[in-house]
N, C-alpha and C. Protein backbone atom coordinates (compact mmCIF):
# COMPACT_ATOMS: atom_id res chain seq x y z
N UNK A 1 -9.78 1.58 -11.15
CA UNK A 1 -8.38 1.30 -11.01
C UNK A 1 -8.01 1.43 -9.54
N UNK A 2 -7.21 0.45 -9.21
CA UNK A 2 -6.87 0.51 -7.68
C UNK A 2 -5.39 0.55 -7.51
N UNK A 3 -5.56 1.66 -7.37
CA UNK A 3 -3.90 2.22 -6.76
C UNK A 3 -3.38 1.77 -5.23
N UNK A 4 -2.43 1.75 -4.54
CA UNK A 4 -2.06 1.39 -3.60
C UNK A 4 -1.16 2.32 -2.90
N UNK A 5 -1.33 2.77 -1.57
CA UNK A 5 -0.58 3.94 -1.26
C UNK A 5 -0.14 3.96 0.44
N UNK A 6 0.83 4.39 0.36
CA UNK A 6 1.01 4.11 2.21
C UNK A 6 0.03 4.86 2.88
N UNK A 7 -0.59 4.11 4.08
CA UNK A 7 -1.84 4.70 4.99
C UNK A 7 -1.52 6.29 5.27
N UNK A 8 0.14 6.50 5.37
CA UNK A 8 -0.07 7.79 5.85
C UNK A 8 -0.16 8.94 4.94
N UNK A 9 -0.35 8.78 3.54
CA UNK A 9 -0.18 9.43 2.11
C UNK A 9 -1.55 9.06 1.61
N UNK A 10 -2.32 8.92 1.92
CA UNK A 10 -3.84 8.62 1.06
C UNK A 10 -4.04 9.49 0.60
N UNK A 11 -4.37 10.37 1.69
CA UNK A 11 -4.94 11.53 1.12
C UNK A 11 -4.23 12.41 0.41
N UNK A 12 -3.27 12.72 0.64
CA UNK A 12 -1.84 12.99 -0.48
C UNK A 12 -1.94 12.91 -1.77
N UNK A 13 -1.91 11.03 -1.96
CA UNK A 13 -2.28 10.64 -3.20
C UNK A 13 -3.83 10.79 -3.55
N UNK A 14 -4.67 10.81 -3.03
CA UNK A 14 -5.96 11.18 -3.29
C UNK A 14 -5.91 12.74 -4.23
N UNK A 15 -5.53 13.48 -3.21
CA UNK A 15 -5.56 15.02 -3.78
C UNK A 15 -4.51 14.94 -4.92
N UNK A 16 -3.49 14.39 -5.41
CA UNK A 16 -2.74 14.29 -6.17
C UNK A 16 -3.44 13.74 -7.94
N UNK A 17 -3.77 12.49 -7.51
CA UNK A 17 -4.53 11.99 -8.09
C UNK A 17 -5.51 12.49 -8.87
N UNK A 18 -6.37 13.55 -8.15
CA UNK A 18 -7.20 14.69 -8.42
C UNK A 18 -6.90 15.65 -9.45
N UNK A 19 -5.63 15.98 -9.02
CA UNK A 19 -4.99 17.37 -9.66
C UNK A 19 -4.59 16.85 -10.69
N UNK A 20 -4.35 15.98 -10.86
CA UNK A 20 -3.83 15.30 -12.55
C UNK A 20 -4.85 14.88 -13.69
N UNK A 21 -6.31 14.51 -12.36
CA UNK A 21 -7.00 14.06 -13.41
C UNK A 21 -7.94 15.26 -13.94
N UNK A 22 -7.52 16.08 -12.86
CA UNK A 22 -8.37 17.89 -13.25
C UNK A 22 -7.53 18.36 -14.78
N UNK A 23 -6.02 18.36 -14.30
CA UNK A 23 -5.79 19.29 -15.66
C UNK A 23 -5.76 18.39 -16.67
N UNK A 24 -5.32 17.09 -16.84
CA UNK A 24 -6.06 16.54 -18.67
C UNK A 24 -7.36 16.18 -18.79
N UNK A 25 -8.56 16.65 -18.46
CA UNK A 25 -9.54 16.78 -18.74
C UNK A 25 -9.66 18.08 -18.92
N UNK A 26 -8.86 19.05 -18.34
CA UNK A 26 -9.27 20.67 -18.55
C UNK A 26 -8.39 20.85 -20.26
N UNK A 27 -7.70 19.83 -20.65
CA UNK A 27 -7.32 19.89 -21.85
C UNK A 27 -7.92 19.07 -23.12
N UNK A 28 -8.06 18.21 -22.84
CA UNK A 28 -8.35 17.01 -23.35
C UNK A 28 -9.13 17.45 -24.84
N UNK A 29 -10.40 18.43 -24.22
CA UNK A 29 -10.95 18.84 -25.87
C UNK A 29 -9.61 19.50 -27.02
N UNK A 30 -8.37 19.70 -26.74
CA UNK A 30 -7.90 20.25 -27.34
C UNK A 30 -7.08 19.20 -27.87
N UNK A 31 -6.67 18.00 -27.34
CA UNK A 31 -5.86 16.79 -27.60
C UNK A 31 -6.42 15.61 -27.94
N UNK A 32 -5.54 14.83 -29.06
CA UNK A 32 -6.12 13.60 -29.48
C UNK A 32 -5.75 12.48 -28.55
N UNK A 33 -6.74 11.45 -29.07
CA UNK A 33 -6.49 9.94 -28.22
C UNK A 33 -4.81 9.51 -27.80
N UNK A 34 -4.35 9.32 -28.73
CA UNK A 34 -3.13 9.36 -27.87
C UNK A 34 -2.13 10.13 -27.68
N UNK A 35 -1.89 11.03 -27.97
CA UNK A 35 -1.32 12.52 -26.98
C UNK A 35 -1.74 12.71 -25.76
N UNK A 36 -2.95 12.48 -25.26
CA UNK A 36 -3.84 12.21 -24.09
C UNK A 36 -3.56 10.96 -23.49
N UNK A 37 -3.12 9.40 -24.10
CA UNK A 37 -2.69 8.61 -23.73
C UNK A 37 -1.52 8.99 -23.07
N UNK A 38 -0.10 9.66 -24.14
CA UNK A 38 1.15 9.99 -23.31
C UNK A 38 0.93 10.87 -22.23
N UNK A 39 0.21 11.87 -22.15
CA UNK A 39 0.24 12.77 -21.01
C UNK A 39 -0.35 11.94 -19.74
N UNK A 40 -1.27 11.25 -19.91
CA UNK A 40 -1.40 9.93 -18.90
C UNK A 40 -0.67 9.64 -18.02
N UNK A 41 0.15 8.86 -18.88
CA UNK A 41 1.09 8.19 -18.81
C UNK A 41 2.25 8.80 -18.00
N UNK A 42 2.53 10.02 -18.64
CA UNK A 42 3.84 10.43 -17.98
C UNK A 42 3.27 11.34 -16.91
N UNK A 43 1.73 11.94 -16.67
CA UNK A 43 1.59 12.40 -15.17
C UNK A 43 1.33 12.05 -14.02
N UNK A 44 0.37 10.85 -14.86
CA UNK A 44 0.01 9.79 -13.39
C UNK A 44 1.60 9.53 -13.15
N UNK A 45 2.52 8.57 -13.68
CA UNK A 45 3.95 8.22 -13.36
C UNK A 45 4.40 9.07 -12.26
N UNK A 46 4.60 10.72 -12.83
CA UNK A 46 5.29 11.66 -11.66
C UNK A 46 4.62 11.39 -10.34
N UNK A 47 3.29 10.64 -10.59
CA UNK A 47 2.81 11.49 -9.15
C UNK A 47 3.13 9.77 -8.20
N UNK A 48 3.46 8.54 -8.95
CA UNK A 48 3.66 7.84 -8.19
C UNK A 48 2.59 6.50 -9.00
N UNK A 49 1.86 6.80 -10.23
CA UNK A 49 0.83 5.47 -10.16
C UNK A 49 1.34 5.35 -11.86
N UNK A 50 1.22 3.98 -12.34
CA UNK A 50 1.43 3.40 -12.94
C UNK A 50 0.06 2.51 -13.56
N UNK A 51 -0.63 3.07 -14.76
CA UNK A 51 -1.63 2.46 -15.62
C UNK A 51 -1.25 1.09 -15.96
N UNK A 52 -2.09 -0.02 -15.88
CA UNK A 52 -2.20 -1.48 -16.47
C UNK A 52 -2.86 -0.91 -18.24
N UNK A 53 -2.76 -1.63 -19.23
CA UNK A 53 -2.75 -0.86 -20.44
C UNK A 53 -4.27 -0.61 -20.28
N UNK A 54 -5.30 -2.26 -19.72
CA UNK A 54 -6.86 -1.70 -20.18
C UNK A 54 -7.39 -0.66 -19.07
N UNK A 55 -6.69 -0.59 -18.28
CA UNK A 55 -7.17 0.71 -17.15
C UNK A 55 -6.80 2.01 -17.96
N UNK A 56 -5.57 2.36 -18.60
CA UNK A 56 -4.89 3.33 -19.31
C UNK A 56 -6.28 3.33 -20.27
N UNK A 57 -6.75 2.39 -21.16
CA UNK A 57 -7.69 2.83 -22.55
C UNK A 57 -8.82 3.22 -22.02
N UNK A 58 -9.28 2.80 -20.56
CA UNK A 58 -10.20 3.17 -20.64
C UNK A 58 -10.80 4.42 -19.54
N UNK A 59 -9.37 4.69 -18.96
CA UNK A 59 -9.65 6.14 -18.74
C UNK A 59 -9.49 7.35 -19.67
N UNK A 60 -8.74 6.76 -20.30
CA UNK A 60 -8.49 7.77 -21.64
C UNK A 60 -9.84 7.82 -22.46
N UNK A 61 -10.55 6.79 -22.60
CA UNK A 61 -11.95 7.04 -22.82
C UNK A 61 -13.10 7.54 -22.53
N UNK A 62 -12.70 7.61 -20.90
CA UNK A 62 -13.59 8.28 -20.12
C UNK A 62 -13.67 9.83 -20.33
N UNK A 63 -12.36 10.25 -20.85
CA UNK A 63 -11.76 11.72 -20.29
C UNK A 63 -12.29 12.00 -21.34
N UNK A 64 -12.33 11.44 -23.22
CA UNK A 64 -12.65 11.81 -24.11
C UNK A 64 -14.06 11.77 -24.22
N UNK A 65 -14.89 11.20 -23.17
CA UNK A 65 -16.13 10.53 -23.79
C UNK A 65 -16.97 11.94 -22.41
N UNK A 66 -15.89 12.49 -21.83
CA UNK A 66 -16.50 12.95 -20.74
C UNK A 66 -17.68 12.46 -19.33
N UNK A 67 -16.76 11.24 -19.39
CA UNK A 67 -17.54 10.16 -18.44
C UNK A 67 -16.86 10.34 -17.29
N UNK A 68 -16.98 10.29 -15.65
CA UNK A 68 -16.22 9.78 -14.59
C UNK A 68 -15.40 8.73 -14.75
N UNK A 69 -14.22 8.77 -13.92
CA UNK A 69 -13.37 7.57 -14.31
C UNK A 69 -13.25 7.06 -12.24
N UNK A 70 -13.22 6.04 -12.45
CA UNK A 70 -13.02 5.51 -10.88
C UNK A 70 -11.99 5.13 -10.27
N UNK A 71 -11.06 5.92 -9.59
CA UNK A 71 -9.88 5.66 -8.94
C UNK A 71 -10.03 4.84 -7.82
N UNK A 72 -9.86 3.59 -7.25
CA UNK A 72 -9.70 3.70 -5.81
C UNK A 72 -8.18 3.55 -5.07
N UNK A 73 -8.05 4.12 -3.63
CA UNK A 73 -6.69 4.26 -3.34
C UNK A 73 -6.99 3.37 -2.07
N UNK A 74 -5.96 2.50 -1.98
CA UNK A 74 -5.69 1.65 -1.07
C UNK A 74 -4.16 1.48 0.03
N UNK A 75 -4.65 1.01 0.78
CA UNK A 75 -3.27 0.49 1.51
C UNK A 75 -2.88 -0.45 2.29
């Protein structure tokens, strides 16, 4: 997934990015497919990024399947 971010916030959004995708995976064994979808949804949002739906299914798959998921941040 390729996010887009002003040059002077990369790393911002990088570390941001991070921290969101740290704590619903530090939950995730405890939550179903889509409860894990909404929390997605509404944390990536706060932090500024917005899921396309097959990027959304299939990080949500990743997180459940305990696979890496691939962010890239651009500008």
């Amino acid at each position: 997934m390729r996010i887009h971010s002003d040059k002077n916030q990369k790393w911002d959004m990088a570390r941001n990015v991070s921290a969101e995708d740290r704590k619903l995976r530090s939950t995730s064994n405890e939550t179903k497919a889509h409860t894990l979808r909404s929390e997605a949804i509404k944390g990536f949002r706060s932090i500024g990024v917005d899921f396309a739906k097959s990027d959304l299914d299939e990080y949500v798959s990743s997180v459940l399947d305990g696979r890496d998921y691939r962010f890239v941040i651009t500008f």
